[in-house]
C-alpha atoms as a PDB file:
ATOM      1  CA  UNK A   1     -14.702  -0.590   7.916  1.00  0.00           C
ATOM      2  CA  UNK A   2     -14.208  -3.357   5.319  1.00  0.00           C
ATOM      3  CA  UNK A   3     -17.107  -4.965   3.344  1.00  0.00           C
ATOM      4  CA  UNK A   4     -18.292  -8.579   4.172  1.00  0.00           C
ATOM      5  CA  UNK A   5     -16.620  -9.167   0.222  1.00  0.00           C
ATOM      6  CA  UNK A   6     -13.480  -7.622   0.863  1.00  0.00           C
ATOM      7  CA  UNK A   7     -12.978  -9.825   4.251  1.00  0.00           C
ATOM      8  CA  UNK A   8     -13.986 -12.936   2.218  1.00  0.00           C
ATOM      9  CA  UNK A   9     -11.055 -11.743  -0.305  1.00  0.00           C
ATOM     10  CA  UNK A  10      -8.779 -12.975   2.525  1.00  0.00           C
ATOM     11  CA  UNK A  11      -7.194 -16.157   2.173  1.00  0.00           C
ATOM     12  CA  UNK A  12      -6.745 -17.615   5.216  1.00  0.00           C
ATOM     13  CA  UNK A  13      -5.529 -21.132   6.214  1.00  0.00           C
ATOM     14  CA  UNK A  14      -4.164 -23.213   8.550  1.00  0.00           C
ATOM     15  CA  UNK A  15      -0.255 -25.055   8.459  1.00  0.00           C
ATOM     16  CA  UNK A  16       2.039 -26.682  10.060  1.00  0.00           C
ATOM     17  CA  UNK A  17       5.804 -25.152  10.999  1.00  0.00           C
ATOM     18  CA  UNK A  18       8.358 -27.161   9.366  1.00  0.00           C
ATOM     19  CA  UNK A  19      11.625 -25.348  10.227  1.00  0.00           C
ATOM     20  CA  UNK A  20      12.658 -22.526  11.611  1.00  0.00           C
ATOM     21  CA  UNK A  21      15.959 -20.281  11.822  1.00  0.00           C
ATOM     22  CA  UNK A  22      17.187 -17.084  12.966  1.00  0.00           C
ATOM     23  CA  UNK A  23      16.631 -14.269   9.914  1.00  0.00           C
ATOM     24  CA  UNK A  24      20.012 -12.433  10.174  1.00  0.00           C
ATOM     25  CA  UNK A  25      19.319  -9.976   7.961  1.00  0.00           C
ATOM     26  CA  UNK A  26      16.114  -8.839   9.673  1.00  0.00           C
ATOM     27  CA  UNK A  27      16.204  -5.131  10.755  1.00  0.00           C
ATOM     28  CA  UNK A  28      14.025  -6.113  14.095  1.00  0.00           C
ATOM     29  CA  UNK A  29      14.688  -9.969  15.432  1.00  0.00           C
ATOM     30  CA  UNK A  30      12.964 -12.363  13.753  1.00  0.00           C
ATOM     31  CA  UNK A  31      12.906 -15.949  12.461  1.00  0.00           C
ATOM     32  CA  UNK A  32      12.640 -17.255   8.783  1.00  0.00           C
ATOM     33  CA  UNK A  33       9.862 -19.851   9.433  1.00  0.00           C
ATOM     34  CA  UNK A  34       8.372 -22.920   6.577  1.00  0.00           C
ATOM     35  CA  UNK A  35       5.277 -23.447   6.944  1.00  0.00           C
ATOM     36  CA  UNK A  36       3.547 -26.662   5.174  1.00  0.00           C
ATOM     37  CA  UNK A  37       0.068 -25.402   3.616  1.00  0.00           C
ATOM     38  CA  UNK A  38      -0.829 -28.715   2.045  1.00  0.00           C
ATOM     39  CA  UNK A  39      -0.939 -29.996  -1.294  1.00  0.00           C
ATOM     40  CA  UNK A  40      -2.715 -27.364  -2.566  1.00  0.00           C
ATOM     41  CA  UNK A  41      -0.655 -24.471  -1.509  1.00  0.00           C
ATOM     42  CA  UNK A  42       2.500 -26.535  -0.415  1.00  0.00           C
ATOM     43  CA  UNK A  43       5.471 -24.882   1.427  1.00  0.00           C
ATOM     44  CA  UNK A  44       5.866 -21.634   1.969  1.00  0.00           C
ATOM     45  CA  UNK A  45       8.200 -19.041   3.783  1.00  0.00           C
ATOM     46  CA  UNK A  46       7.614 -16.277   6.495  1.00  0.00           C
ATOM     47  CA  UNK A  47       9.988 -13.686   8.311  1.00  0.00           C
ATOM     48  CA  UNK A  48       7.971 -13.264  11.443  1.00  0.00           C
ATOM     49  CA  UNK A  49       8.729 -11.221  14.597  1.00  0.00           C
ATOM     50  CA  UNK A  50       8.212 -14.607  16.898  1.00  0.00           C
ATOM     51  CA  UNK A  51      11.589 -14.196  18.926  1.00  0.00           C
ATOM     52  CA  UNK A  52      10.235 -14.237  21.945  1.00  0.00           C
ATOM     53  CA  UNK A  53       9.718 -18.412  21.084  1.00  0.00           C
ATOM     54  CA  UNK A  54      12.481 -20.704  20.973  1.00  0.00           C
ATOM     55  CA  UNK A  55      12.426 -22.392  17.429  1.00  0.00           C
ATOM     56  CA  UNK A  56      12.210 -25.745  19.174  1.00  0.00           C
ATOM     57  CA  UNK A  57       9.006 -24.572  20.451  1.00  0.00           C
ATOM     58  CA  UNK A  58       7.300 -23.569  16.888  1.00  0.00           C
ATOM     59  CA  UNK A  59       8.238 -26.479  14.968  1.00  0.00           C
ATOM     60  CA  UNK A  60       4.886 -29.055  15.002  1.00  0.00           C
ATOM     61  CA  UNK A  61       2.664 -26.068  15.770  1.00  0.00           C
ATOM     62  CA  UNK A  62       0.066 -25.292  13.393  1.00  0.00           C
ATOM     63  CA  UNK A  63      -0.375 -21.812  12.780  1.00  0.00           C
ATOM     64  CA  UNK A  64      -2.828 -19.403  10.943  1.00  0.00           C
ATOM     65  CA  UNK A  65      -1.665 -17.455   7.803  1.00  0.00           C
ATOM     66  CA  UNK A  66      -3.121 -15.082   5.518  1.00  0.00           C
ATOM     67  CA  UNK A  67      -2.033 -17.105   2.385  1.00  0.00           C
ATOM     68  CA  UNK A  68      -2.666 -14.134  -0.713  1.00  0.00           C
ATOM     69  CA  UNK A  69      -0.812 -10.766   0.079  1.00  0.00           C
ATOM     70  CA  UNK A  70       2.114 -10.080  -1.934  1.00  0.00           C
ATOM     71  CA  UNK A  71       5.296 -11.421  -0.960  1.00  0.00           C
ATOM     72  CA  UNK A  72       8.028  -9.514   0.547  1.00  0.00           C
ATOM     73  CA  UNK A  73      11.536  -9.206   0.966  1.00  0.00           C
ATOM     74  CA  UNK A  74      12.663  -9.120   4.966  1.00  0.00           C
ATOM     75  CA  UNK A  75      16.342  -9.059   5.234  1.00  0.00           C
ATOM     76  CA  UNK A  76      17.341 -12.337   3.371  1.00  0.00           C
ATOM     77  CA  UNK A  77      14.005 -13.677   3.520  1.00  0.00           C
ATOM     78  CA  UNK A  78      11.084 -14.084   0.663  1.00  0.00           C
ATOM     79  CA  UNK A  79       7.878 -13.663   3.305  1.00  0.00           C
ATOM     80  CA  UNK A  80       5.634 -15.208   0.867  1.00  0.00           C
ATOM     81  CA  UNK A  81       2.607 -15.586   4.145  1.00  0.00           C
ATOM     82  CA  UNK A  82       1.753 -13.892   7.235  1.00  0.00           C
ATOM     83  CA  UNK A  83       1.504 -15.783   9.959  1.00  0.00           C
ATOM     84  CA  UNK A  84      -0.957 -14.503  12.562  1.00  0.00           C
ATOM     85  CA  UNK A  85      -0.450 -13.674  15.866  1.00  0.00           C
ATOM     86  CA  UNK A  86      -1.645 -11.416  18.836  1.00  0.00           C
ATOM     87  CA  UNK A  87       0.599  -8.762  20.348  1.00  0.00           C
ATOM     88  CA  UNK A  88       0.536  -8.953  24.243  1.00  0.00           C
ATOM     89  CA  UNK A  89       3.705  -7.871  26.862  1.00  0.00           C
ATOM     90  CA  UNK A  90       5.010 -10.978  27.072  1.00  0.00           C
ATOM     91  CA  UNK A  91       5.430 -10.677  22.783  1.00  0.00           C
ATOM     92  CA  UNK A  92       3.733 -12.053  19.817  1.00  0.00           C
ATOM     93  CA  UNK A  93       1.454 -14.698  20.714  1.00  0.00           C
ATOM     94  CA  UNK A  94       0.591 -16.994  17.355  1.00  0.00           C
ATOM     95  CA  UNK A  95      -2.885 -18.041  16.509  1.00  0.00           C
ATOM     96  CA  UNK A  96      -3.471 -21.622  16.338  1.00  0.00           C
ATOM     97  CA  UNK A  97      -6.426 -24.169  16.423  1.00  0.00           C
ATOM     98  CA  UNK A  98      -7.353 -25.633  19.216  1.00  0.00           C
ATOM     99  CA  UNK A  99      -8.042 -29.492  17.690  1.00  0.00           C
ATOM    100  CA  UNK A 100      -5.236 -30.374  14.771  1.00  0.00           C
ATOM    101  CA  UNK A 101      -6.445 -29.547  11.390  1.00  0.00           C
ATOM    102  CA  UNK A 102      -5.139 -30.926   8.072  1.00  0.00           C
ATOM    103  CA  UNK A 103      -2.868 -28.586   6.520  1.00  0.00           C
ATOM    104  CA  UNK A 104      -4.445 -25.913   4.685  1.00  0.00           C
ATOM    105  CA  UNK A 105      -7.511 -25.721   5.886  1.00  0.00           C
ATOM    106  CA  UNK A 106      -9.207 -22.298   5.214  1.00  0.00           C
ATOM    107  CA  UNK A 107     -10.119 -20.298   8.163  1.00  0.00           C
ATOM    108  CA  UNK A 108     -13.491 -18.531   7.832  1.00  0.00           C
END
């Protein structure tokens, strides 16, 4: 189990999908996805498993991210966020708010 501390060490926010494209170098299918964190944390990269979306259908969804791990390398993509999501048969389902938020918003 993690400490109350160590949870509230986790930046998380809310943003909005900007663009998103097919990550060919990617050793599982995924997508290299901008998200727009707001002026504080501005735009920001993720390789994220979502295949089983069509990118048509991400782009205007807001999405939660964990905003502070280190960034990593994914095939030809700097994943500088995680984007959240919940795994279920029908794939990887992302979190989102249910009212529109302004872009990065902190989830608590």
């Amino acid at each position: 189990m993690i400490s109350l501390e160590h949870f509230d060490e986790i930046d998380m926010r809310v943003g909005t999908v900007t663009a998103v494209s097919l990550n060919k170098r990617a050793r599982k299918p995924a997508y290299k996805i901008t998200v727009d964190l707001g002026d504080e944390l501005g735009i920001k990269n993720s390789s994220a498993q979502l295949t089983n979306y069509e990118p048509e259908e991400l782009i205007g969804k807001q999405v939660v991210c964990i905003c502070n791990f280190e960034p990593i390398r994914i095939g030809d993509v700097k994943s500088e966020i995680r984007i959240l999501g919940s795994d279920t048969d029908k794939g990887c389902i992302i979190l989102t708010s249910v009212s529109p938020v302004k872009n990065g918003s902190k989830v608590y």
